[in-house]
PDB file of N, CA and C in Angstrom:
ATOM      1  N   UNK A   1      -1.846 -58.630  -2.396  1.00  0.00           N
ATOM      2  CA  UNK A   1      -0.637 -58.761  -3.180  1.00  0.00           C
ATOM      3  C   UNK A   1       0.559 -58.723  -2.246  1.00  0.00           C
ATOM      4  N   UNK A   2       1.472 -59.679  -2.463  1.00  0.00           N
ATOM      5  CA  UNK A   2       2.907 -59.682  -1.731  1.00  0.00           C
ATOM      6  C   UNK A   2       3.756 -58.835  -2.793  1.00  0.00           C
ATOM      7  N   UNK A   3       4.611 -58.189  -2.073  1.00  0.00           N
ATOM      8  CA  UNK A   3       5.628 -57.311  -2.932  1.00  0.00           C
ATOM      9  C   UNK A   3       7.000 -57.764  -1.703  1.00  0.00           C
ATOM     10  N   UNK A   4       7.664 -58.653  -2.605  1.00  0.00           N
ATOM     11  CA  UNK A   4       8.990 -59.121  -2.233  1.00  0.00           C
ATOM     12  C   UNK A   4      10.426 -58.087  -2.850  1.00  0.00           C
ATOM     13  N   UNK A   5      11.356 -58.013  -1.998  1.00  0.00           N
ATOM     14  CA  UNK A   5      12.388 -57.640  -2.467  1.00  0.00           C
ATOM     15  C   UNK A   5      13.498 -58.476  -2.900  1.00  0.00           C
ATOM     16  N   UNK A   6      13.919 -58.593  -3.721  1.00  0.00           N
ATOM     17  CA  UNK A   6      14.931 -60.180  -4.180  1.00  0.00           C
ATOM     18  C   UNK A   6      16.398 -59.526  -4.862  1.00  0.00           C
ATOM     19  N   UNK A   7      17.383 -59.957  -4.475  1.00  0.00           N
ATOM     20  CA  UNK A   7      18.393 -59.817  -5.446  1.00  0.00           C
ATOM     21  C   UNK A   7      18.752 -60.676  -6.324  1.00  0.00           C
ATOM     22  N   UNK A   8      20.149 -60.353  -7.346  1.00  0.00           N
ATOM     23  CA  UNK A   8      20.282 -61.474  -8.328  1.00  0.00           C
ATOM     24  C   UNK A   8      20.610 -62.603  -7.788  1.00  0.00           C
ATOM     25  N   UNK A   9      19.908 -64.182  -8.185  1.00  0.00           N
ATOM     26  CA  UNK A   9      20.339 -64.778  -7.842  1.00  0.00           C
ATOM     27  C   UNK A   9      19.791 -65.520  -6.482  1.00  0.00           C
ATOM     28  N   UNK A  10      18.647 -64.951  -6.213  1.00  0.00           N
ATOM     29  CA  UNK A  10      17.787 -65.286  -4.932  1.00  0.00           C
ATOM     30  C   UNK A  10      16.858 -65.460  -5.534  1.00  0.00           C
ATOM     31  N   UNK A  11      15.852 -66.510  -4.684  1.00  0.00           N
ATOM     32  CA  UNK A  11      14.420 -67.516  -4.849  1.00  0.00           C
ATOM     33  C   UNK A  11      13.359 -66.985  -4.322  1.00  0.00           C
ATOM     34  N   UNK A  12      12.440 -67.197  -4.647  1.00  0.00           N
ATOM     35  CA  UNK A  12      11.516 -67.234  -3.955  1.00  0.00           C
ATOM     36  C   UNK A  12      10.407 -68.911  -4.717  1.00  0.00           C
ATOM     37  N   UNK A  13       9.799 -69.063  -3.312  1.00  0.00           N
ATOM     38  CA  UNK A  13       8.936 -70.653  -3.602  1.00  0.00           C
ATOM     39  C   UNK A  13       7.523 -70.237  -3.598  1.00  0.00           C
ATOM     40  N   UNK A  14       6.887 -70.751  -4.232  1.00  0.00           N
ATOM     41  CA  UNK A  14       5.626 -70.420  -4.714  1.00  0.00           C
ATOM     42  C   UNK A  14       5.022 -71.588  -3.949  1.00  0.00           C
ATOM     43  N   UNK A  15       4.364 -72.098  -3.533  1.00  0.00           N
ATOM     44  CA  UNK A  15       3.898 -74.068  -2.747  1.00  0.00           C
ATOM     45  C   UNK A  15       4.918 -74.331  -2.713  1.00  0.00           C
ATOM     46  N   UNK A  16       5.153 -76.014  -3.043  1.00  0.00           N
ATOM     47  CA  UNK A  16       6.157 -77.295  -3.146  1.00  0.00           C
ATOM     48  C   UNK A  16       6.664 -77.072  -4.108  1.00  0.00           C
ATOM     49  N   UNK A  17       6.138 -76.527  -5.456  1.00  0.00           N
ATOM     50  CA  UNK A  17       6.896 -76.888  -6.362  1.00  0.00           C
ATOM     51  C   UNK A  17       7.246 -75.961  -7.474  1.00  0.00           C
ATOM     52  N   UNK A  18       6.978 -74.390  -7.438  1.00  0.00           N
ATOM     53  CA  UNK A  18       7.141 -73.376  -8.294  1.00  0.00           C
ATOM     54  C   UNK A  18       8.456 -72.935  -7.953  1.00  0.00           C
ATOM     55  N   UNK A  19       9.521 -71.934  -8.168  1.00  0.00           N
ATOM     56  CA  UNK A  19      10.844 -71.352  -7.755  1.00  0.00           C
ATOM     57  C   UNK A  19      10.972 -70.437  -9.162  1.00  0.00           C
ATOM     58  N   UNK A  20      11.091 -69.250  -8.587  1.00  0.00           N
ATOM     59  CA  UNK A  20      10.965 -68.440  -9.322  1.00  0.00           C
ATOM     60  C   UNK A  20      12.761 -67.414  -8.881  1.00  0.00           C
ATOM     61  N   UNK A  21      13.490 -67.231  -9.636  1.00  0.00           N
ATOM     62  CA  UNK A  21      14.550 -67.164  -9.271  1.00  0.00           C
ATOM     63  C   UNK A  21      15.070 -66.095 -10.110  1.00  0.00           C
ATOM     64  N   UNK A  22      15.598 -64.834  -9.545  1.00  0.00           N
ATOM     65  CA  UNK A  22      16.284 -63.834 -10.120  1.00  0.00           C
ATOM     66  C   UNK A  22      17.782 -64.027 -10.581  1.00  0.00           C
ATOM     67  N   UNK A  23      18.083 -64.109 -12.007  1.00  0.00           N
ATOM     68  CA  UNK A  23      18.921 -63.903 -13.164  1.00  0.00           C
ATOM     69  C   UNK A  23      19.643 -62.888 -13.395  1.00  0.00           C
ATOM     70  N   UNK A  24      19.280 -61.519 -13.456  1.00  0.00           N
ATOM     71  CA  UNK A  24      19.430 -60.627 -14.028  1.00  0.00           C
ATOM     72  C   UNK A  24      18.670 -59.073 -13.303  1.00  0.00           C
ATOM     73  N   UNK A  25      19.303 -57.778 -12.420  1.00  0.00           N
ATOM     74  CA  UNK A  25      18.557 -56.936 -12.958  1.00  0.00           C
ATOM     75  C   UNK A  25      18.908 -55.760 -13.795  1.00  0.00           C
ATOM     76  N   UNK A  26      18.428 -55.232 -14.551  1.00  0.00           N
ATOM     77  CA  UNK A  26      19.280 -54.417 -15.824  1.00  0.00           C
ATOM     78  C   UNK A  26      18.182 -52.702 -15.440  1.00  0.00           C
ATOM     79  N   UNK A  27      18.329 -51.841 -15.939  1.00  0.00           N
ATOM     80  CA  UNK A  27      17.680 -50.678 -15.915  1.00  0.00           C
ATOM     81  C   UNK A  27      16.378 -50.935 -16.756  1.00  0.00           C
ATOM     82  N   UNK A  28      16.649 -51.620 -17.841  1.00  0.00           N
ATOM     83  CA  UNK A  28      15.180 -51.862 -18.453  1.00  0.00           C
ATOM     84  C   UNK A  28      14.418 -52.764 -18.383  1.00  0.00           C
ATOM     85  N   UNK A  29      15.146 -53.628 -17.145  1.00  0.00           N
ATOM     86  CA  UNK A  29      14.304 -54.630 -16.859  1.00  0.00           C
ATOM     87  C   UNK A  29      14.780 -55.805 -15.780  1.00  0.00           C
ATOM     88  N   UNK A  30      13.691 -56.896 -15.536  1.00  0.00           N
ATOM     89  CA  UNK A  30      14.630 -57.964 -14.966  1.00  0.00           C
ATOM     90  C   UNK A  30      14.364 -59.118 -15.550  1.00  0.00           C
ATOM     91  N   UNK A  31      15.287 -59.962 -15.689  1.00  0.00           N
ATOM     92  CA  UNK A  31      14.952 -61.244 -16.618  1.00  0.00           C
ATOM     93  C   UNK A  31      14.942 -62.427 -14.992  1.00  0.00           C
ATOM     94  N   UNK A  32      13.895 -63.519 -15.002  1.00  0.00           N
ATOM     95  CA  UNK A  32      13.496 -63.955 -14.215  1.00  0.00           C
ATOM     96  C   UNK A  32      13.504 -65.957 -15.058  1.00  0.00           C
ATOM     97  N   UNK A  33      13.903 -66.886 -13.620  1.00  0.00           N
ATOM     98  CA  UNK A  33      13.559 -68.287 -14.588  1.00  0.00           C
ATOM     99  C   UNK A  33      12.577 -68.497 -13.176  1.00  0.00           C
ATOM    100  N   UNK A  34      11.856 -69.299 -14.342  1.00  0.00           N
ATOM    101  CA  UNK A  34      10.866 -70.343 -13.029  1.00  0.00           C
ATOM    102  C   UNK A  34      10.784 -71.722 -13.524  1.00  0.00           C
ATOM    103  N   UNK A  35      10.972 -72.504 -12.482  1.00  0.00           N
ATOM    104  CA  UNK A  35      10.934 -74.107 -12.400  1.00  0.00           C
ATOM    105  C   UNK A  35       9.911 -74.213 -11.590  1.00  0.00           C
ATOM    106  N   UNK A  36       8.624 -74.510 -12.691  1.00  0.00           N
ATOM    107  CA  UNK A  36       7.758 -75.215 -12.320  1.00  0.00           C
ATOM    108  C   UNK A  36       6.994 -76.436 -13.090  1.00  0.00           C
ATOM    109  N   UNK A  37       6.446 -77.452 -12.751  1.00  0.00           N
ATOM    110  CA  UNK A  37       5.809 -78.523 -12.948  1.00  0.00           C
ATOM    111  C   UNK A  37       5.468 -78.716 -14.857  1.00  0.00           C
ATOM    112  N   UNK A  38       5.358 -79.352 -15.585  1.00  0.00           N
ATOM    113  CA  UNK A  38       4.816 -78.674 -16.773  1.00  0.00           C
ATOM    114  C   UNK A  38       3.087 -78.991 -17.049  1.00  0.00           C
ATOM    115  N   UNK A  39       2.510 -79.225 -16.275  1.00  0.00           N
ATOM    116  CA  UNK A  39       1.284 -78.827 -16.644  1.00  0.00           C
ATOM    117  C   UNK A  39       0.847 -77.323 -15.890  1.00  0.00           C
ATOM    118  N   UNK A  40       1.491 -76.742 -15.249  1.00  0.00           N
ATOM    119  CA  UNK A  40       1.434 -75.109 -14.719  1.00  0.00           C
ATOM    120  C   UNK A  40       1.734 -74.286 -16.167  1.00  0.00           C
ATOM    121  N   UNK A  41       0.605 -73.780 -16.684  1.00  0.00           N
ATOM    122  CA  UNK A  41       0.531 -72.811 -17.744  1.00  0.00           C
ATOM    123  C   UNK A  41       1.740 -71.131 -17.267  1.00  0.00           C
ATOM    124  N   UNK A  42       2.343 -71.434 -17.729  1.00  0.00           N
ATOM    125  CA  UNK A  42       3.199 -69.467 -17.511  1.00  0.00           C
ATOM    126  C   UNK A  42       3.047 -69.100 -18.497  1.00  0.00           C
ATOM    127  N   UNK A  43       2.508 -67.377 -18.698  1.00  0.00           N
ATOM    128  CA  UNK A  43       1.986 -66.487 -20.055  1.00  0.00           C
ATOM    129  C   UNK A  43       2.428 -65.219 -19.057  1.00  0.00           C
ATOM    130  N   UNK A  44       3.557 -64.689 -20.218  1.00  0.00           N
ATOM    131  CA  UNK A  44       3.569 -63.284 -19.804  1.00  0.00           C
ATOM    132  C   UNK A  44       1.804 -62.449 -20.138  1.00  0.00           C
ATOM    133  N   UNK A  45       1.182 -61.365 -19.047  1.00  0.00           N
ATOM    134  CA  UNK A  45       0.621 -60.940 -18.988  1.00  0.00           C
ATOM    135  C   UNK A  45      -0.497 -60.489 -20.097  1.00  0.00           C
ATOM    136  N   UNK A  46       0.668 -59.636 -20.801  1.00  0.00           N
ATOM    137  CA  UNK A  46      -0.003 -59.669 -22.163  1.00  0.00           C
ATOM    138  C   UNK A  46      -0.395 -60.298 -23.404  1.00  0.00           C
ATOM    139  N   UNK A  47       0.247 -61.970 -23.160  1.00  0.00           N
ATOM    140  CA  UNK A  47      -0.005 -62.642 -24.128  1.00  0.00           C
ATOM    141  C   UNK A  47      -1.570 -63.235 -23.695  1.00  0.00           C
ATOM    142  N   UNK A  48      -1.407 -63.455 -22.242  1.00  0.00           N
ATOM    143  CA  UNK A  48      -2.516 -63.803 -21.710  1.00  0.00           C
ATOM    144  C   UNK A  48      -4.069 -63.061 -22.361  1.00  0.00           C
ATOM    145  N   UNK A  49      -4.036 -61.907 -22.085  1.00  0.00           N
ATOM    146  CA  UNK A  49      -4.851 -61.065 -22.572  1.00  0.00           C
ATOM    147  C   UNK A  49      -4.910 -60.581 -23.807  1.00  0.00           C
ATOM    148  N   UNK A  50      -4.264 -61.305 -24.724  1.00  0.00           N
ATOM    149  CA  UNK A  50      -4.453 -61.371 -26.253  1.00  0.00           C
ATOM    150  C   UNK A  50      -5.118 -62.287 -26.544  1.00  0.00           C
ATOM    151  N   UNK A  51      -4.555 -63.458 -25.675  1.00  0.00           N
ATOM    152  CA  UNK A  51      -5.382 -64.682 -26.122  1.00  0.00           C
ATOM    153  C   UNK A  51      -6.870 -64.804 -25.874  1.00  0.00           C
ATOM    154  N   UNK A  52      -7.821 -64.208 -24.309  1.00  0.00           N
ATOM    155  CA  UNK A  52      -8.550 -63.804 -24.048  1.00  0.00           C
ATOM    156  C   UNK A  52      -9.465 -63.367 -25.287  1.00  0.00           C
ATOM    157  N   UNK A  53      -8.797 -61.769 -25.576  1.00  0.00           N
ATOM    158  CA  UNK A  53      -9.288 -61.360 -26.471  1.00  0.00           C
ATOM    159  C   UNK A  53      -9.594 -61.736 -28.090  1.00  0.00           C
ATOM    160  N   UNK A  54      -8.838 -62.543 -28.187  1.00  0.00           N
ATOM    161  CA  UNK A  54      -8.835 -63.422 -29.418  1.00  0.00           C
ATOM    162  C   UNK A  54     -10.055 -64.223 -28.979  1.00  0.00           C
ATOM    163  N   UNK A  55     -10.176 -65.175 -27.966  1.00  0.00           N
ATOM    164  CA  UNK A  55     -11.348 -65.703 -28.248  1.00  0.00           C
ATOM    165  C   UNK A  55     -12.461 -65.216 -27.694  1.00  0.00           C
ATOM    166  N   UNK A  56     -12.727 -63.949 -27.148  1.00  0.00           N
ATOM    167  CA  UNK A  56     -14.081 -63.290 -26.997  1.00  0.00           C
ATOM    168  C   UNK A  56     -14.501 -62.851 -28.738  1.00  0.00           C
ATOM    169  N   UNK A  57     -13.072 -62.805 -29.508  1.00  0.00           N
ATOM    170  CA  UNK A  57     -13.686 -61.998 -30.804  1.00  0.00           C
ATOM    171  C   UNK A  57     -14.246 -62.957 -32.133  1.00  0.00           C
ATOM    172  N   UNK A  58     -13.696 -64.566 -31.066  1.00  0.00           N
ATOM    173  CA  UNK A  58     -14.100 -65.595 -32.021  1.00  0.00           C
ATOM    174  C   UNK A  58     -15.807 -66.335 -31.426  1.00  0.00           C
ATOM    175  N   UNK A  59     -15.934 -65.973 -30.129  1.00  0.00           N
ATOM    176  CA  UNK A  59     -17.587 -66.111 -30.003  1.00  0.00           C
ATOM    177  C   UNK A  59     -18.730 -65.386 -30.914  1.00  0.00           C
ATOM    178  N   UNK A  60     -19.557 -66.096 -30.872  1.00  0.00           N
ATOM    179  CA  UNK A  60     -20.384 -65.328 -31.736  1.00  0.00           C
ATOM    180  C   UNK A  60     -21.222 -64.417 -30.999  1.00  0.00           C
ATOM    181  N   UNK A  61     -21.682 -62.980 -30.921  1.00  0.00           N
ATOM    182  CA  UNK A  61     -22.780 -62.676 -30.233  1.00  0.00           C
ATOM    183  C   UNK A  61     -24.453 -63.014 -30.235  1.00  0.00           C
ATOM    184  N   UNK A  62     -24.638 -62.991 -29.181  1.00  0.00           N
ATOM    185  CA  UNK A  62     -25.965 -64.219 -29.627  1.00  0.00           C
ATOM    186  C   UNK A  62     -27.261 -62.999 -30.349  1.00  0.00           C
ATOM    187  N   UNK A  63     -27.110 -62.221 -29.763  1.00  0.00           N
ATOM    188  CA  UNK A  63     -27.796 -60.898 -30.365  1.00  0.00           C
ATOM    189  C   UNK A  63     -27.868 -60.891 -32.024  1.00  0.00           C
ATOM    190  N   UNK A  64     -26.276 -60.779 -32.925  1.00  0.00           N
ATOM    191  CA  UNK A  64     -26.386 -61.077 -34.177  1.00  0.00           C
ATOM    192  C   UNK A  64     -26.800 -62.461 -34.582  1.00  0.00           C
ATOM    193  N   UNK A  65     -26.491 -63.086 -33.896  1.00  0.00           N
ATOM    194  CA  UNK A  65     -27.027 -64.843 -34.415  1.00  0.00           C
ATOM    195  C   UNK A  65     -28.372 -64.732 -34.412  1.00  0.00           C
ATOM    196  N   UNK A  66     -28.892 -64.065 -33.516  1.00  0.00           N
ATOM    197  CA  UNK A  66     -30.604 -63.916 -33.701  1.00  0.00           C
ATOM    198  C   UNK A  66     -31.217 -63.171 -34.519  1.00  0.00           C
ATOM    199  N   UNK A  67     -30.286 -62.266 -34.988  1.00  0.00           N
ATOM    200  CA  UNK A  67     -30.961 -61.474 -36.102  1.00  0.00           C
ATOM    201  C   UNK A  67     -30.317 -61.417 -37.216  1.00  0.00           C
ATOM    202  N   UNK A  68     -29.279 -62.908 -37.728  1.00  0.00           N
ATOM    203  CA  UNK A  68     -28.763 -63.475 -38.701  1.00  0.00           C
ATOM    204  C   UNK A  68     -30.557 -64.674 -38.982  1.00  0.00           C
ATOM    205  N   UNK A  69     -30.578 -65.067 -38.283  1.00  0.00           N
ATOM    206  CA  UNK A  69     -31.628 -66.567 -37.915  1.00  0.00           C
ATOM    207  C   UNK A  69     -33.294 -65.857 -38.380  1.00  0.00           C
ATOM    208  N   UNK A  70     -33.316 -64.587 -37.562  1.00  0.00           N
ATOM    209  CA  UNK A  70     -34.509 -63.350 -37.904  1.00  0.00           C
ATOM    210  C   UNK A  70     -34.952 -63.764 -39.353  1.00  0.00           C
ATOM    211  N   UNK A  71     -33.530 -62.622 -39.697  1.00  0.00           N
ATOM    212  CA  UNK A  71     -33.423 -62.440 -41.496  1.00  0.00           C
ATOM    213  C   UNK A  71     -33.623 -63.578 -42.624  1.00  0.00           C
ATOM    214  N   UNK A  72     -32.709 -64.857 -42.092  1.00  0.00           N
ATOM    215  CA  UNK A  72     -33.238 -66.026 -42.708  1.00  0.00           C
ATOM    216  C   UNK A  72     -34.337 -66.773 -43.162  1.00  0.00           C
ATOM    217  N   UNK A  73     -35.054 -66.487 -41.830  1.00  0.00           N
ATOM    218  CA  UNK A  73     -36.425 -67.193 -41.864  1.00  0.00           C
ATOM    219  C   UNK A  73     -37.521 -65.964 -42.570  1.00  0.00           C
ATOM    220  N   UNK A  74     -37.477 -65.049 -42.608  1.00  0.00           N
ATOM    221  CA  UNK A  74     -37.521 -64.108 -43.290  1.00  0.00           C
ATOM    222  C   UNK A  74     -37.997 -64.267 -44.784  1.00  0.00           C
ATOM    223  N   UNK A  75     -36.688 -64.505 -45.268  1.00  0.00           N
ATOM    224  CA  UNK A  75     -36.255 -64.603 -46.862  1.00  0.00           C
ATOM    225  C   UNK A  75     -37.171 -66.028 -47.241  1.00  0.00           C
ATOM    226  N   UNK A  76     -36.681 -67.242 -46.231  1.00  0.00           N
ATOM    227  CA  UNK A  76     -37.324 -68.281 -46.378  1.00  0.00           C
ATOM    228  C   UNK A  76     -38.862 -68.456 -46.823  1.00  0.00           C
ATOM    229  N   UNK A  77     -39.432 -67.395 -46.002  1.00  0.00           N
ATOM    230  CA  UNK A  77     -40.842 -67.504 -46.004  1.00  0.00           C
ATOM    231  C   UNK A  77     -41.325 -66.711 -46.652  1.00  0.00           C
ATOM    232  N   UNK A  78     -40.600 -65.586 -47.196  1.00  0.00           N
ATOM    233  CA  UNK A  78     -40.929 -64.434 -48.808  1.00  0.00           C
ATOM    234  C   UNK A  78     -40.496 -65.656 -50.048  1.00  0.00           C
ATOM    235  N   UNK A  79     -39.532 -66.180 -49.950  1.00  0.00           N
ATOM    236  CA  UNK A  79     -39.126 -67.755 -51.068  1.00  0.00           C
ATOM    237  C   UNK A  79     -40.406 -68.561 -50.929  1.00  0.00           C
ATOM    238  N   UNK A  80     -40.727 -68.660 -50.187  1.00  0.00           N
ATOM    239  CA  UNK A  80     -42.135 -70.077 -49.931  1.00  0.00           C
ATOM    240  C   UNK A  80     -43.993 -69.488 -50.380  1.00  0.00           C
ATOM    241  N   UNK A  81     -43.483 -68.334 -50.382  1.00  0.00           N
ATOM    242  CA  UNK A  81     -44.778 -67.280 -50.451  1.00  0.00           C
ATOM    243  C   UNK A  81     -44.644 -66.914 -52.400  1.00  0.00           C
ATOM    244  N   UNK A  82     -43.677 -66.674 -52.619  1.00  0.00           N
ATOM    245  CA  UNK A  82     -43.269 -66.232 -54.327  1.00  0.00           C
ATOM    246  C   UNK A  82     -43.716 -67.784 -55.077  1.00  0.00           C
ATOM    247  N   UNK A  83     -43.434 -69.019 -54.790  1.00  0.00           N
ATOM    248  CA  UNK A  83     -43.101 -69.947 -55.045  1.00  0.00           C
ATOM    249  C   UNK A  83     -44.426 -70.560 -55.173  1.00  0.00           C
ATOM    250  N   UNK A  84     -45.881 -70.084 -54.108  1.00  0.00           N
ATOM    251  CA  UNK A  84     -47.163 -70.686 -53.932  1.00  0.00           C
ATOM    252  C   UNK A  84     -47.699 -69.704 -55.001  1.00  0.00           C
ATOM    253  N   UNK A  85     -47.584 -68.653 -55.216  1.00  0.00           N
ATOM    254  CA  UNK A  85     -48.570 -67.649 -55.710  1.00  0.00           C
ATOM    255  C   UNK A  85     -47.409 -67.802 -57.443  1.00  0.00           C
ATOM    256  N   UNK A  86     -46.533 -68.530 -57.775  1.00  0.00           N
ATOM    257  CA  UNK A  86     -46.534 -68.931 -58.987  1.00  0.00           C
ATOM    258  C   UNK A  86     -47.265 -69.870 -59.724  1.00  0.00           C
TER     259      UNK A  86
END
């Protein structure tokens, strides 16, 4: 990790084409612009890791899918068994 010191109003270059440039620093914070390219994704931190988590919670675990699939075939074949012996 680089740990830069910057004042307001000073750059720093990321490659050719990122610039990340100090605005603002306040006690509760610093407000920051960056000019970069627009297919370069920027996500503050935590949105990042919401989104993450959003879609680990939209995979399915394969563990329950197998013992959703278990149970099915299950029922299927108690249905196919009721159905001969009528």
């Amino acid at each position: 990790m680089l740990v830069l010191r910057r004042k307001k109003n000073e750059s720093l270059l990321i490659g050719d084409n990122i610039r990340i440039t100090i605005i603002e620093c306040a006690a509760d914070g610093v407000r920051v612009a960056i000019d970069a390219p627009k297919q370069v994704s920027i996500l503050r931190e935590e949105l990042s890791e919401a989104e993450q988590t959003n879609k680990s919670a939209l995979a399915p675990n394969v563990n329950s899918v197998m013992l959703l699939q278990s149970i099915l075939k299950q029922r299927t074949d108690n249905e196919q068994k009721d159905s001969q012996t009528s």
